[in-house]
C-alpha atoms as a PDB file:
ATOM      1  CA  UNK A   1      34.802  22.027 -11.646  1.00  0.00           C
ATOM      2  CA  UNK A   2      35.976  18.716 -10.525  1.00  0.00           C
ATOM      3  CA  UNK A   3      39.464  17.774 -11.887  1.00  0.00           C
ATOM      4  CA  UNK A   4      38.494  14.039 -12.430  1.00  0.00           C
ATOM      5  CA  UNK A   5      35.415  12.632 -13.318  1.00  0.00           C
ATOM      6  CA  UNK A   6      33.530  10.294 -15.746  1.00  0.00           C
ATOM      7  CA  UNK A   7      30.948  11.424 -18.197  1.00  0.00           C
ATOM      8  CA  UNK A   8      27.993   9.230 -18.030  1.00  0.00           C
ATOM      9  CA  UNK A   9      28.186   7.609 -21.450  1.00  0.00           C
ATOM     10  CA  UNK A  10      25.801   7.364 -24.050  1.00  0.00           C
ATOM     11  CA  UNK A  11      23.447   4.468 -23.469  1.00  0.00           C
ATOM     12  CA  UNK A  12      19.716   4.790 -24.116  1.00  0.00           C
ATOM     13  CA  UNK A  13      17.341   3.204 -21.177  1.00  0.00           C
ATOM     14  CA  UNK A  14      15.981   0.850 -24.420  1.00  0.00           C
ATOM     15  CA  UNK A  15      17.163  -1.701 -26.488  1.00  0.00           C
ATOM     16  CA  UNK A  16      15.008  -1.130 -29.370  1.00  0.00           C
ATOM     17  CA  UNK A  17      11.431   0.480 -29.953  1.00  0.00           C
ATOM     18  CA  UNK A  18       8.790  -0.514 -32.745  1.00  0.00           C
ATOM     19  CA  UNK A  19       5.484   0.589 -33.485  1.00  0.00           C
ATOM     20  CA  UNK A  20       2.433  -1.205 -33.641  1.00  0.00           C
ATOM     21  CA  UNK A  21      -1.287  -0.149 -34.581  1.00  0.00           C
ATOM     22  CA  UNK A  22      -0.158   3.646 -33.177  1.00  0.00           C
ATOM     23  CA  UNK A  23       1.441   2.527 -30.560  1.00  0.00           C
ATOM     24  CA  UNK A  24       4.855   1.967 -28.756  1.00  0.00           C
ATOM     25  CA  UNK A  25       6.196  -0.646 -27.281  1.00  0.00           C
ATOM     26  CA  UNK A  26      10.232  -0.627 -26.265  1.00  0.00           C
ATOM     27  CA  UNK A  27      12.354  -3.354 -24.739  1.00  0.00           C
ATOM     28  CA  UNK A  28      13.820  -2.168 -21.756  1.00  0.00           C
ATOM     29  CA  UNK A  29      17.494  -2.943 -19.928  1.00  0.00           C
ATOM     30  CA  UNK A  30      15.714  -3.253 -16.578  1.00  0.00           C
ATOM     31  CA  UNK A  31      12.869  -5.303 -18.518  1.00  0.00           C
ATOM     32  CA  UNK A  32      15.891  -7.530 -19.839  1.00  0.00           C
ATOM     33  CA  UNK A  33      17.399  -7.798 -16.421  1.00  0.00           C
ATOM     34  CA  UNK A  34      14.790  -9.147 -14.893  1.00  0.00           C
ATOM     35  CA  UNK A  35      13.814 -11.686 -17.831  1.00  0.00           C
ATOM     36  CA  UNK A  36      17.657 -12.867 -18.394  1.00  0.00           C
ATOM     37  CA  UNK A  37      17.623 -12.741 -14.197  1.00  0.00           C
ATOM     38  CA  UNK A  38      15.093 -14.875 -13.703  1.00  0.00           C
ATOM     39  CA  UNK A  39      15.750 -17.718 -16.529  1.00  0.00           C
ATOM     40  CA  UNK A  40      19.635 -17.539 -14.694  1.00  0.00           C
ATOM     41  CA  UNK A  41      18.080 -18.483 -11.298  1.00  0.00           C
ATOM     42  CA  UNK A  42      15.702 -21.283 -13.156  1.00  0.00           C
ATOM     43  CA  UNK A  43      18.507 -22.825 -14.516  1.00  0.00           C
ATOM     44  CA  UNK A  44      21.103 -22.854 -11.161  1.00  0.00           C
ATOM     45  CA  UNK A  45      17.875 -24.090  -9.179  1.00  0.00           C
ATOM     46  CA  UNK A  46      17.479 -27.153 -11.610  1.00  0.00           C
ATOM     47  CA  UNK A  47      21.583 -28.161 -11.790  1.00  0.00           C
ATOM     48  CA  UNK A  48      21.150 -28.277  -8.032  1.00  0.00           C
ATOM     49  CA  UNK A  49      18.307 -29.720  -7.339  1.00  0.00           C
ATOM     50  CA  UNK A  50      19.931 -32.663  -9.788  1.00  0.00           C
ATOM     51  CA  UNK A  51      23.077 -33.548  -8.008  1.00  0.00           C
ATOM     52  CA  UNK A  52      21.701 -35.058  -4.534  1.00  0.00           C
ATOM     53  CA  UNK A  53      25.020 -34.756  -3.304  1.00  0.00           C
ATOM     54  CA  UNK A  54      24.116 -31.542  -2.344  1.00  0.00           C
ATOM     55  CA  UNK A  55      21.677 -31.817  -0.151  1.00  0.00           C
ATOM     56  CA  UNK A  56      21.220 -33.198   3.617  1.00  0.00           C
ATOM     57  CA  UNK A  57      21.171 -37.517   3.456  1.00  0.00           C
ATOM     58  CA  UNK A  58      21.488 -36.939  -0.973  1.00  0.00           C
ATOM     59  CA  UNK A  59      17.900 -36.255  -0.917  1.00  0.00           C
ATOM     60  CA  UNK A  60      16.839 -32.935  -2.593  1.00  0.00           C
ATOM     61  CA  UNK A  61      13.981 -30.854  -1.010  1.00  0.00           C
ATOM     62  CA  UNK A  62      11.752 -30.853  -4.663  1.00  0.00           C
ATOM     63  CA  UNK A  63      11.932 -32.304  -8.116  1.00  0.00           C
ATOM     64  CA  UNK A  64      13.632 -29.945 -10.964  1.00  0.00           C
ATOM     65  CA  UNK A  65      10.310 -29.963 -13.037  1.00  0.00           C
ATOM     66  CA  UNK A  66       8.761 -28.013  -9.894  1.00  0.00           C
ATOM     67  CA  UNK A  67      11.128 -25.496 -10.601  1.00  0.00           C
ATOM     68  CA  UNK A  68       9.348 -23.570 -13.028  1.00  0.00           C
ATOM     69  CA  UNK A  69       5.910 -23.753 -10.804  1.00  0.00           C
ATOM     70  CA  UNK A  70       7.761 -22.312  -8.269  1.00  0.00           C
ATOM     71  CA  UNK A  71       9.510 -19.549 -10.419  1.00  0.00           C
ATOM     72  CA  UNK A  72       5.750 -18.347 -11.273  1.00  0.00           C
ATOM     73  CA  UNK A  73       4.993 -17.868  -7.359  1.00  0.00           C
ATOM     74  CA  UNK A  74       8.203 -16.045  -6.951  1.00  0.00           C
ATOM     75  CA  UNK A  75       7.753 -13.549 -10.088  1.00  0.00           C
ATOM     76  CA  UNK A  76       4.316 -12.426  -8.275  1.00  0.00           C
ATOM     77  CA  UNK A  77       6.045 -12.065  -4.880  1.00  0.00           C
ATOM     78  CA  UNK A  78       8.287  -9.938  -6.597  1.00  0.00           C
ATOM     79  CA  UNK A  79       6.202  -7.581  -8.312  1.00  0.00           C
ATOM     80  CA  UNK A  80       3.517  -7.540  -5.622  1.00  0.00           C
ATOM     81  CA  UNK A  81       5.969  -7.445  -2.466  1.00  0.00           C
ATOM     82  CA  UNK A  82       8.401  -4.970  -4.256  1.00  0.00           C
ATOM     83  CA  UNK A  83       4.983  -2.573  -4.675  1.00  0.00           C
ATOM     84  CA  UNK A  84       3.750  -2.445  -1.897  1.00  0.00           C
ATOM     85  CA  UNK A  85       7.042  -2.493   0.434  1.00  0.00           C
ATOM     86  CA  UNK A  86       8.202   0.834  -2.082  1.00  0.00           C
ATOM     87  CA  UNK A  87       4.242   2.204  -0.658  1.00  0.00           C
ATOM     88  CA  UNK A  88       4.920   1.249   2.596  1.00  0.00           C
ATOM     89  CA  UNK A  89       8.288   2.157   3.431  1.00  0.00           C
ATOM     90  CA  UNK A  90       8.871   5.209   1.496  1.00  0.00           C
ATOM     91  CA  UNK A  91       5.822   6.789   0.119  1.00  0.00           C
ATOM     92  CA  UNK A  92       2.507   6.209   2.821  1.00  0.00           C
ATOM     93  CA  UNK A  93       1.503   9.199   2.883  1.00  0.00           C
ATOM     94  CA  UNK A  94       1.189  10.178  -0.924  1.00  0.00           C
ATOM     95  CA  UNK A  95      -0.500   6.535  -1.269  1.00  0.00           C
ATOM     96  CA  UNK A  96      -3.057   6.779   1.405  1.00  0.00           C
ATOM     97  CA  UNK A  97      -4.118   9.861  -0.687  1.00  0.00           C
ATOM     98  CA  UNK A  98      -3.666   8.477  -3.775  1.00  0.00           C
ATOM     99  CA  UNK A  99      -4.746   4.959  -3.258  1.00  0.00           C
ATOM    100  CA  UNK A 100      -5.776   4.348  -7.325  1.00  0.00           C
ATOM    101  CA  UNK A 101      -1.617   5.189  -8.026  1.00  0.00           C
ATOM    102  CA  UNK A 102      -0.600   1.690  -6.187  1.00  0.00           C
ATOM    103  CA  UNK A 103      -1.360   0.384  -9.296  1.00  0.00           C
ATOM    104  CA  UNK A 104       0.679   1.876 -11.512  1.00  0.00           C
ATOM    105  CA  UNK A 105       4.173  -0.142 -11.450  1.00  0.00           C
ATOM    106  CA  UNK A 106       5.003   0.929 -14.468  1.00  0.00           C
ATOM    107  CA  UNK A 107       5.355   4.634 -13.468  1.00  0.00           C
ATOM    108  CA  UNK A 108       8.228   2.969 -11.394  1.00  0.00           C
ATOM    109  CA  UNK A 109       8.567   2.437  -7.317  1.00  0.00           C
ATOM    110  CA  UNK A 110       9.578  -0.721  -6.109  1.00  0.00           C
ATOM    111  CA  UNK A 111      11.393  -1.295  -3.145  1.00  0.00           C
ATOM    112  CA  UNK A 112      14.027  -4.474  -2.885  1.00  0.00           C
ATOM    113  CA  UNK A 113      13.311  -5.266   0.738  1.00  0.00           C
ATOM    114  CA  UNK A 114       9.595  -5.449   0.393  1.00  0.00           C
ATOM    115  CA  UNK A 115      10.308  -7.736  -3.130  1.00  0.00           C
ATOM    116  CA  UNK A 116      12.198 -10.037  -0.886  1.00  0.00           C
ATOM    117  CA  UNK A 117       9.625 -10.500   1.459  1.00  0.00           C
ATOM    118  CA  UNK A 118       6.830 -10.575  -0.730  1.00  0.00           C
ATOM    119  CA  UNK A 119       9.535 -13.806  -2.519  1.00  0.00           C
ATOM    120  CA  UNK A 120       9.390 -14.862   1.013  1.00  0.00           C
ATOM    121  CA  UNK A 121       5.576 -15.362   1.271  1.00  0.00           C
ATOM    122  CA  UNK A 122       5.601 -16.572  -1.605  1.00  0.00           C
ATOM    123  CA  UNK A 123       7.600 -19.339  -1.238  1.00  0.00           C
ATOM    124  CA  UNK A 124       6.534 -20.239   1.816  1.00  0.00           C
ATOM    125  CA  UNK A 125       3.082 -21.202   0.903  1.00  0.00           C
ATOM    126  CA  UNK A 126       4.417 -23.063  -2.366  1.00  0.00           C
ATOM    127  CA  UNK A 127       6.056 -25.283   0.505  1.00  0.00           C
ATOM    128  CA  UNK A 128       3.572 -25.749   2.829  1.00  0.00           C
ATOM    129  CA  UNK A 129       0.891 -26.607  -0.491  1.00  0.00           C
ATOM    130  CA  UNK A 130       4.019 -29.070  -1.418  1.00  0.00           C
ATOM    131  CA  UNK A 131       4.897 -30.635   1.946  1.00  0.00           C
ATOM    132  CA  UNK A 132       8.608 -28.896   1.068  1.00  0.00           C
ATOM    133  CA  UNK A 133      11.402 -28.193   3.685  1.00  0.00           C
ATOM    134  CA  UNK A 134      11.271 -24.990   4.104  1.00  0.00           C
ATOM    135  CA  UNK A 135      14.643 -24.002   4.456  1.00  0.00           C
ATOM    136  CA  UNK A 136      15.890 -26.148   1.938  1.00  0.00           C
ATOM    137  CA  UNK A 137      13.436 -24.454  -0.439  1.00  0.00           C
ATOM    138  CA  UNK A 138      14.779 -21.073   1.093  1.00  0.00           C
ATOM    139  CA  UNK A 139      18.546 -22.396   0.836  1.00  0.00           C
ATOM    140  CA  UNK A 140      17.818 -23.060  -2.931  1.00  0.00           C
ATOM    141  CA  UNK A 141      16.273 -20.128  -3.906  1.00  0.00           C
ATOM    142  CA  UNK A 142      18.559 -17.720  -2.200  1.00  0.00           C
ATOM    143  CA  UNK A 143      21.609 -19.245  -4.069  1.00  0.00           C
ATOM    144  CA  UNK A 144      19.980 -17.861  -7.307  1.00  0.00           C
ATOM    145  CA  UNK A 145      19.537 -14.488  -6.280  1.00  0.00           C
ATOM    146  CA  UNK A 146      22.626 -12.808  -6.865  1.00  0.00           C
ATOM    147  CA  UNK A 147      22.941 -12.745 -10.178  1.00  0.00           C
ATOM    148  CA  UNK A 148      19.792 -10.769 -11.043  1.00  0.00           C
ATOM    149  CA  UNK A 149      20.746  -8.268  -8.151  1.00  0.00           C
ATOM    150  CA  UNK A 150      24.042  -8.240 -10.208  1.00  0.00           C
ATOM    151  CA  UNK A 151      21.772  -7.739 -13.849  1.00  0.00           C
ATOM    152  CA  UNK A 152      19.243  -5.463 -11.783  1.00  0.00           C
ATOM    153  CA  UNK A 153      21.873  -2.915 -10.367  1.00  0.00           C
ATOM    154  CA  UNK A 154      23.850  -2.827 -13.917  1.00  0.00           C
ATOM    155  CA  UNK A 155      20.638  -1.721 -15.416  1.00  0.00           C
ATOM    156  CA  UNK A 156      19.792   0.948 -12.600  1.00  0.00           C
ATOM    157  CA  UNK A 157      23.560   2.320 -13.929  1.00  0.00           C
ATOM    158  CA  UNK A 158      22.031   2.551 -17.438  1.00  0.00           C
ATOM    159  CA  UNK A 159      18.997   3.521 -16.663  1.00  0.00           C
ATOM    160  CA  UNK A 160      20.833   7.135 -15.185  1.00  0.00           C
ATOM    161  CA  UNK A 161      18.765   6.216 -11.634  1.00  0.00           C
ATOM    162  CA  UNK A 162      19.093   5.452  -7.956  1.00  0.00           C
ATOM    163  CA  UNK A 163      22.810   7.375  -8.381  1.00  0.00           C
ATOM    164  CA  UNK A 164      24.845   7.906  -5.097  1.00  0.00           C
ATOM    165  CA  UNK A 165      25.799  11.134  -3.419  1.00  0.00           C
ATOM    166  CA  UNK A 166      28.249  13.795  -5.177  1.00  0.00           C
ATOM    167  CA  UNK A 167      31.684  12.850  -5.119  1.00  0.00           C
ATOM    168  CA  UNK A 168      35.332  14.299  -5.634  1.00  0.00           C
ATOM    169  CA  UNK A 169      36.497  10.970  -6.025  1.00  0.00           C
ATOM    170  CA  UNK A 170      38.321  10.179  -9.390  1.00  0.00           C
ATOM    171  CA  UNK A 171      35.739   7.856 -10.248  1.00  0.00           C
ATOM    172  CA  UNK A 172      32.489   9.487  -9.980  1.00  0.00           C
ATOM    173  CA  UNK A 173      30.458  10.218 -12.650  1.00  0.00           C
ATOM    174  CA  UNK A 174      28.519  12.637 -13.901  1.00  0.00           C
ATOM    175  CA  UNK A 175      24.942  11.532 -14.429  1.00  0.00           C
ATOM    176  CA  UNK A 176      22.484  13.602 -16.950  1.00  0.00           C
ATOM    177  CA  UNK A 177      19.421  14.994 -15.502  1.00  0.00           C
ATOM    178  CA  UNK A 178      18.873  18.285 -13.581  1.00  0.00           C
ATOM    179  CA  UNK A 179      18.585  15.898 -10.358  1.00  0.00           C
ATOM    180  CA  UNK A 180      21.505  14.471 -10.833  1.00  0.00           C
ATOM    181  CA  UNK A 181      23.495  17.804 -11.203  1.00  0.00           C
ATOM    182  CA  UNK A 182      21.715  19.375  -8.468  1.00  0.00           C
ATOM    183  CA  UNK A 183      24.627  19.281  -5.883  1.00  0.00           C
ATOM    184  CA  UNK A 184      25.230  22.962  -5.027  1.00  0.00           C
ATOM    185  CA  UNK A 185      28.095  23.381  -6.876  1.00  0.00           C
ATOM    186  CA  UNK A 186      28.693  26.393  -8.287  1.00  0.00           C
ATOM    187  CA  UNK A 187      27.284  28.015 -11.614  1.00  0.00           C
ATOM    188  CA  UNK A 188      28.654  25.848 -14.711  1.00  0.00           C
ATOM    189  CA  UNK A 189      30.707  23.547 -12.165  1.00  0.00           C
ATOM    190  CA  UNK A 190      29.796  19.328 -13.290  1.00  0.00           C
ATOM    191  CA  UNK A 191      28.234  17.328  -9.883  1.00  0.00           C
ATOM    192  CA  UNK A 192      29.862  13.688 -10.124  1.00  0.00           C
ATOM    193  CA  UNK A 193      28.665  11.128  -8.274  1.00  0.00           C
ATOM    194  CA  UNK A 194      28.794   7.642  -6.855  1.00  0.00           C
ATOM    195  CA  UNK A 195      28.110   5.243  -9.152  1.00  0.00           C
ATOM    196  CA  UNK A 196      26.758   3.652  -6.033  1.00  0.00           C
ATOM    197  CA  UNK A 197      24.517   1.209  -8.721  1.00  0.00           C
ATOM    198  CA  UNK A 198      27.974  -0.321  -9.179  1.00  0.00           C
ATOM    199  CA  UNK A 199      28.972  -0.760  -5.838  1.00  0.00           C
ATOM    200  CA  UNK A 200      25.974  -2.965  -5.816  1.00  0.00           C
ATOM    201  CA  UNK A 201      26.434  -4.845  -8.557  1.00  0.00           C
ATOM    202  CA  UNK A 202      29.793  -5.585  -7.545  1.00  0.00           C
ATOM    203  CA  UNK A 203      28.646  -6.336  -3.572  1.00  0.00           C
ATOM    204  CA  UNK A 204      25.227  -7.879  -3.793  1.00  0.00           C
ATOM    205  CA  UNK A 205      25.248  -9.770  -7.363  1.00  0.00           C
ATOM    206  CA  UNK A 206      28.948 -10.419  -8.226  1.00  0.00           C
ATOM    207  CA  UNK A 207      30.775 -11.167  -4.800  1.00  0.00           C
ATOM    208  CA  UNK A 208      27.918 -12.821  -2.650  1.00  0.00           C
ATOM    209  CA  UNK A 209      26.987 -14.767  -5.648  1.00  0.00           C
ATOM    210  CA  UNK A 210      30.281 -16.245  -6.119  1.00  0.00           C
ATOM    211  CA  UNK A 211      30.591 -16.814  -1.976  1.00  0.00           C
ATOM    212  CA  UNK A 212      27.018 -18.732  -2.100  1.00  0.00           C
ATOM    213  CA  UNK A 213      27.745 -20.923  -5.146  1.00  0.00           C
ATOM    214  CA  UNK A 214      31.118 -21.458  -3.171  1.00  0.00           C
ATOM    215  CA  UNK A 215      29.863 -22.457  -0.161  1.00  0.00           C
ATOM    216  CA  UNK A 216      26.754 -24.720  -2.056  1.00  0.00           C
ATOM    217  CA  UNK A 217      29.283 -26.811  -4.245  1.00  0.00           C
ATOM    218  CA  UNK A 218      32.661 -26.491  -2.536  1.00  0.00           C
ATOM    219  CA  UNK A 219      31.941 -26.269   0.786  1.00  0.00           C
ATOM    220  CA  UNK A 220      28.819 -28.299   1.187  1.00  0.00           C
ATOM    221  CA  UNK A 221      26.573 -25.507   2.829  1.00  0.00           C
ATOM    222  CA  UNK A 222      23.213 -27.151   1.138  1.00  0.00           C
ATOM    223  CA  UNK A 223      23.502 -29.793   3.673  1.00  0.00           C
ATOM    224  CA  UNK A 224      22.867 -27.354   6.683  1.00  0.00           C
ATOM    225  CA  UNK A 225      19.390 -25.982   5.914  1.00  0.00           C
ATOM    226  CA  UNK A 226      19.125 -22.248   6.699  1.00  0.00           C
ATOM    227  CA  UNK A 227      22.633 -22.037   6.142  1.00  0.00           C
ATOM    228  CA  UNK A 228      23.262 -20.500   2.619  1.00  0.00           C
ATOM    229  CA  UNK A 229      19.755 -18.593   3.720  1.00  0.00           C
ATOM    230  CA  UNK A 230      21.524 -16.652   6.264  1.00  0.00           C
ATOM    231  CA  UNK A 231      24.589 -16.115   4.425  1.00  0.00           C
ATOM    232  CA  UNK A 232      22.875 -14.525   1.988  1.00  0.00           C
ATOM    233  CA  UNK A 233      20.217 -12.124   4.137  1.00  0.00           C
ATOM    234  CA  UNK A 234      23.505 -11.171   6.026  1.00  0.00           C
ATOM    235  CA  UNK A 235      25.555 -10.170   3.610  1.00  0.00           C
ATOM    236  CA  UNK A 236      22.885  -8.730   1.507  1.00  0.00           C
ATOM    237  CA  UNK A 237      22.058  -6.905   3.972  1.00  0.00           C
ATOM    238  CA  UNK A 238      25.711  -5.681   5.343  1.00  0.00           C
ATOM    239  CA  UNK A 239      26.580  -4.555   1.711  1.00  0.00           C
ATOM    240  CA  UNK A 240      23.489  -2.468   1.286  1.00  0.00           C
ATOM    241  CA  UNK A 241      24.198  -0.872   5.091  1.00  0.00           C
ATOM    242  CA  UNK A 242      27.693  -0.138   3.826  1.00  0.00           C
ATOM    243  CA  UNK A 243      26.570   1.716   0.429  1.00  0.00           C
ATOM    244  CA  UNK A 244      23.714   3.250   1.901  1.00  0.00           C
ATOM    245  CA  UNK A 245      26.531   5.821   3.094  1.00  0.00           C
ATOM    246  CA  UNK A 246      27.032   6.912  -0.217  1.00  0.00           C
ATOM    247  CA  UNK A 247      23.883   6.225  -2.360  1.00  0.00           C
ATOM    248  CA  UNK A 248      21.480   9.675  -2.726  1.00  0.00           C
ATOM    249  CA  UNK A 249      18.377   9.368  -0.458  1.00  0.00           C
ATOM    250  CA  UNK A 250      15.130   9.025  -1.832  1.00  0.00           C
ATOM    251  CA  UNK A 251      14.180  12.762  -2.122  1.00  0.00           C
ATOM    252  CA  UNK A 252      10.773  12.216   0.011  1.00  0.00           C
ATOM    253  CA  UNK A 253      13.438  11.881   2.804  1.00  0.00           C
ATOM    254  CA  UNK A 254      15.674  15.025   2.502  1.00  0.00           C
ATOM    255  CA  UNK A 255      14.512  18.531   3.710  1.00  0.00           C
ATOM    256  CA  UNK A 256      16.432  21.725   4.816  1.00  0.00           C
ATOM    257  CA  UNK A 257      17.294  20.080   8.627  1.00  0.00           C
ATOM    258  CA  UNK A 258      18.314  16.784   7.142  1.00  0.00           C
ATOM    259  CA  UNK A 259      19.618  16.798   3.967  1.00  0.00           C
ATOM    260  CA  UNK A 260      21.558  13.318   4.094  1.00  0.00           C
ATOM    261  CA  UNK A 261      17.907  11.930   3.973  1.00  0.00           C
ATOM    262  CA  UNK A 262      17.929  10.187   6.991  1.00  0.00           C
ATOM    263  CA  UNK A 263      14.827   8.090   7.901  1.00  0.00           C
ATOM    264  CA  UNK A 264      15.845   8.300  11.509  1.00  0.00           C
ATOM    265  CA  UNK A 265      18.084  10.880  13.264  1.00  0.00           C
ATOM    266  CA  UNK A 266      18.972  12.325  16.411  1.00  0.00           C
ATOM    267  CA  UNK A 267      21.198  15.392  16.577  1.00  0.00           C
ATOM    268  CA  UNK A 268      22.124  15.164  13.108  1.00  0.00           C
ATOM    269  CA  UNK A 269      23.057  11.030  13.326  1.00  0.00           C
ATOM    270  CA  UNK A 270      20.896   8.040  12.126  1.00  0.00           C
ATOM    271  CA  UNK A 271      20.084   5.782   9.254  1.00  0.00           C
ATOM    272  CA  UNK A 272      18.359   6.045   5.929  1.00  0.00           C
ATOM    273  CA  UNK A 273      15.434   3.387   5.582  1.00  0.00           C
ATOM    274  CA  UNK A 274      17.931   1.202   3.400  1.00  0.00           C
ATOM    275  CA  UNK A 275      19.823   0.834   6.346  1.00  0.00           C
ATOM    276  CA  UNK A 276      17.119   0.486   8.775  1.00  0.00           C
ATOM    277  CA  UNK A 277      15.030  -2.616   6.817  1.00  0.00           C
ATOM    278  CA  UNK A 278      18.953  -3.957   6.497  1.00  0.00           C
ATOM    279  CA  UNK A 279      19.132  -4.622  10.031  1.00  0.00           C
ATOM    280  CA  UNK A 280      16.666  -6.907  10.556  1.00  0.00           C
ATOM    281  CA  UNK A 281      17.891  -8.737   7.064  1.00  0.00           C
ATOM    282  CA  UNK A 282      21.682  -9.136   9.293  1.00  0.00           C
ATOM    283  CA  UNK A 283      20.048  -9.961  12.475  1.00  0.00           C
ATOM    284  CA  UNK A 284      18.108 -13.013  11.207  1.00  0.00           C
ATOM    285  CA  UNK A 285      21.040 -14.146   8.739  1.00  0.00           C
ATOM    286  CA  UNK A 286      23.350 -14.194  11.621  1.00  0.00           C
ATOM    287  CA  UNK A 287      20.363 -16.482  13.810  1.00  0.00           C
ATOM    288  CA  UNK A 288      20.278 -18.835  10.440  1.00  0.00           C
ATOM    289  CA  UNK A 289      23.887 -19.044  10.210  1.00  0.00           C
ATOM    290  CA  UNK A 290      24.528 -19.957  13.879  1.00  0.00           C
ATOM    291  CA  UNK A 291      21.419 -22.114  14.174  1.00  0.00           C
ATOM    292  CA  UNK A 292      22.522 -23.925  10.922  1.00  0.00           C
ATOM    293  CA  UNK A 293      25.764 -24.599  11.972  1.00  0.00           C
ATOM    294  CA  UNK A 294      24.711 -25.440  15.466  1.00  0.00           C
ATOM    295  CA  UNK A 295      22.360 -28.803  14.133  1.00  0.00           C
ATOM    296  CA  UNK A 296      25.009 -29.581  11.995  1.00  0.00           C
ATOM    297  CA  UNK A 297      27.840 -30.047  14.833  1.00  0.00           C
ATOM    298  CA  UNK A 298      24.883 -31.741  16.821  1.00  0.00           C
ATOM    299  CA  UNK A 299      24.428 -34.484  13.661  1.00  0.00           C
ATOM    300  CA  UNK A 300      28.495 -35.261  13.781  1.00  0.00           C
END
């Protein structure tokens, strides 16, 4: 048994539960998340689209009433990019024999990297239908992101799911669930684990959200379109590559000959699929960043 560890504590996955006409209908943290989330992001995209300051020659790219419009575009991208990337990228087989379960979101399965490029779409045709720049539109959503990652990951914690690998560190705790204690340990020996949900929170929602706001109102980034885009697809994409190294595998991914759950691997080395659709999110940040930075210097 593992000298240190932390017992999971006692939370419950709902808020509250009442029933109606026979049936059940809960609140949920992750439900919350996404609701508190997305009315956080609403309200940062409106106190920035009204100081022109902000933006390149004081002129923003859209009108804070648009805001909410927008927000409706970007909750479908969500759901319906987050979908289908989770059937693409880690699940096509069981799909493509069980097309009528693609459906069923709320059995769970979404996948961040295909909700951020279904956002992506999305927002892309609400500027093209707008005549909007498109990476000032890009610029101002990505500076809201963070804190629902932040919300999102907190409730993953709560929720008991998407817990890292088992641990001997002093922090690690010690999820419920036989999944979660299935680490090989011996007979009546406790499996802690990452809390690699909180690595998240702290690297995706807490610390690139305060860089982004930083660089938007201190340093003047909105004024270099693509900028604050890159920033954030880069180190998005850097802190999920760094906690991939410690966050369990999906479990469609791990057999007897690779049981770190490596999407790709050659003698034992490679990288999870986390890792893998994270490269691409660095590569491109990195372009924005330099690119941004690059017609800026050429302006001056």
């Amino acid at each position: 048994m593992h000298a240190f560890f932390i017992p999971f504590p006692d939370l419950s996955p709902e808020i509250f539960a009442v029933e109606l006409f026979g049936s059940r209908f809960a609140l949920r943290w992750y439900a919350l998340a996404y609701i508190v989330g997305i009315v956080i992001a609403w309200r940062l995209a409106v106190g920035a689209l009204r100081r022109p300051a902000l933006w390149p020659e004081q002129r923003p790219p859209m009108k804070p009433a648009q805001v909410e419009d927008l927000l409706t575009w970007i909750i479908l991208g969500v759901i319906l990019g987050g979908r289908l990337g989770y059937v693409m990228f880690y699940q096509p087989g069981y799909y493509l024999q069980n097309p009528a379960e693609v459906i069923r979101i709320w059995q769970g399965g979404m996948a961040f990297h295909g909700g951020l490029l279904g956002v992506i779409f999305a927002t892309w045709i609400y500027a093209l239908r707008h005549n909007i720049p498109r990476l000032q539109i890009a610029d101002l959503v990505a500076h809201t992101v963070p804190p629902g990652l932040l919300l999102g990951r907190l409730a993953n914690f709560n929720n008991a799911e998407l817990w890292g690998r088992a641990t001997d560190l002093p922090w690690g705790v010690a999820f419920p669930g036989q999944a979660a204690q299935a680490c090989g340990q011996a007979l009546g020996e406790i499996c802690a684990r990452h809390p690699s949900q909180l690595y998240e929170a702290v690297l995706e929602g807490l610390l690139l959200g305060a860089v982004l706001l930083w660089l938007a109102y201190r340093k003047g980034a909105l004024r270099l379109p693509g900028y604050v885009t890159g920033v954030f697809l880069a180190g998005y994409g850097a802190a999920r590559f760094a906690v991939e190294f410690v966050r369990q595998p999906d479990a469609q991914f791990v057999a007897e000959n690779n049981p770190l759950g490596l999407a790709f691997h050659i003698g034992g080395y490679g990288l999870t699929m986390g890792q893998i659709l994270s490269l691409p999110m660095i590569a491109i940040g990195v372009v924005l960043i330099l690119r941004a930075r690059r017609n800026g210097e050429a302006k001056t």
